[in-house]
Protein backbone atom coordinates (compact mmCIF):
# COMPACT_ATOMS: atom_id res chain seq x y z
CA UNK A 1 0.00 0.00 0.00
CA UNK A 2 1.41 3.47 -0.83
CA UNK A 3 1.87 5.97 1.97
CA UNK A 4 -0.37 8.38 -0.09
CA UNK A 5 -3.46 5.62 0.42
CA UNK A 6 -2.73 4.71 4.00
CA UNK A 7 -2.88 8.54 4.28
CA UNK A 8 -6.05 9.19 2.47
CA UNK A 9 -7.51 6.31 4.20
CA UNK A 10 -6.66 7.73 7.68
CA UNK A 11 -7.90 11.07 6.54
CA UNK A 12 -11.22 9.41 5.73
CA UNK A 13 -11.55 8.01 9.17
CA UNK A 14 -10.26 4.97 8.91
CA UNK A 15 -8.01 4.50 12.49
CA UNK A 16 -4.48 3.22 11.08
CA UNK A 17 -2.41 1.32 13.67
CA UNK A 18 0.30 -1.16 14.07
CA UNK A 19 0.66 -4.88 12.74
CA UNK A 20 4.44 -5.26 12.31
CA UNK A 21 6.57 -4.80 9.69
CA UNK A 22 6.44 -8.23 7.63
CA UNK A 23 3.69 -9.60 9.64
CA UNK A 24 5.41 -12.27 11.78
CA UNK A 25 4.31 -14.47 14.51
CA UNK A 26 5.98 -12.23 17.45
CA UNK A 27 5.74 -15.31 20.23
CA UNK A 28 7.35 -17.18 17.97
CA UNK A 29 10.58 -14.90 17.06
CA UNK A 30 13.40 -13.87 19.29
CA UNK A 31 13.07 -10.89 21.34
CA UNK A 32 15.27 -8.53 19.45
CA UNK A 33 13.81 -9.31 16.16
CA UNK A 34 9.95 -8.98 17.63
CA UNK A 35 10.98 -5.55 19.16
CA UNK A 36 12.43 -4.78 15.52
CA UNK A 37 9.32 -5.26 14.01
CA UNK A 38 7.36 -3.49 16.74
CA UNK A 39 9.51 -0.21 16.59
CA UNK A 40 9.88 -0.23 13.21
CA UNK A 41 6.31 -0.60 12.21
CA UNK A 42 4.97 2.14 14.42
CA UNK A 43 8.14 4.46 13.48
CA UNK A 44 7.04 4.05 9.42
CA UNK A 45 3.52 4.60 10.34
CA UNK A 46 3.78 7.60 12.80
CA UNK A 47 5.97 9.36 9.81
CA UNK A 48 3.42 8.46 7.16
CA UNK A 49 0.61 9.68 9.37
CA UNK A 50 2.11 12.57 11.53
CA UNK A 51 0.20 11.16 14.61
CA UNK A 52 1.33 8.70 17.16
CA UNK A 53 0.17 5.05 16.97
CA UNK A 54 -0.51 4.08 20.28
CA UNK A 55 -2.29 0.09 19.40
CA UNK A 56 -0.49 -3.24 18.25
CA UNK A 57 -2.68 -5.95 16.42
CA UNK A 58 -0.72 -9.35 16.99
CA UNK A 59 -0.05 -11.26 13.08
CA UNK A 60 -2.03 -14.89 14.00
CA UNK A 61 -2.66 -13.17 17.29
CA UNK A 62 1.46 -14.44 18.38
CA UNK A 63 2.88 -12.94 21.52
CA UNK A 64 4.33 -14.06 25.06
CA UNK A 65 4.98 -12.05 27.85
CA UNK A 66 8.71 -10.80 26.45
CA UNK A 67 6.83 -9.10 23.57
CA UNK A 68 3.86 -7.37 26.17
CA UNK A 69 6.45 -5.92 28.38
CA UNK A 70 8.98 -5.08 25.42
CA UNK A 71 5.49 -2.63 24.19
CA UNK A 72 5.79 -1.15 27.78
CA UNK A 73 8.38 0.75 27.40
């Protein structure tokens, strides 16, 4: 999707928030790659968008309790 859509989508009302970059099973990755594709996800979108993302949606809903309190911070 090009930023100019997910902008124009967000614009339109549509709330925009984070999934990962590449949409990986986050329980199942190591901790530094999971907190990768957290950070980097709601970096990309918070530039596209000029507004914080402040939600997560788990790929295959995938977590454990490294990846909840690596989302604390």
């Amino acid at each position: 999707m090009a930023d100019s859509q997910i902008r124009e989508m967000s614009e339109s009302g549509m709330e925009i928030q984070s999934h990962t970059v590449h949409h990986v099973a986050l329980g199942k990755i190591n901790a530094g790659l999971a907190a990768k594709e957290t950070a980097d996800s709601k970096k990309t979108l918070e530039q596209i968008l000029g507004k914080p993302c402040l939600f997560l949606a788990y790929p295959s809903g995938s977590f454990n309790t490294t990846v909840e309190n690596n989302l604390k911070k």
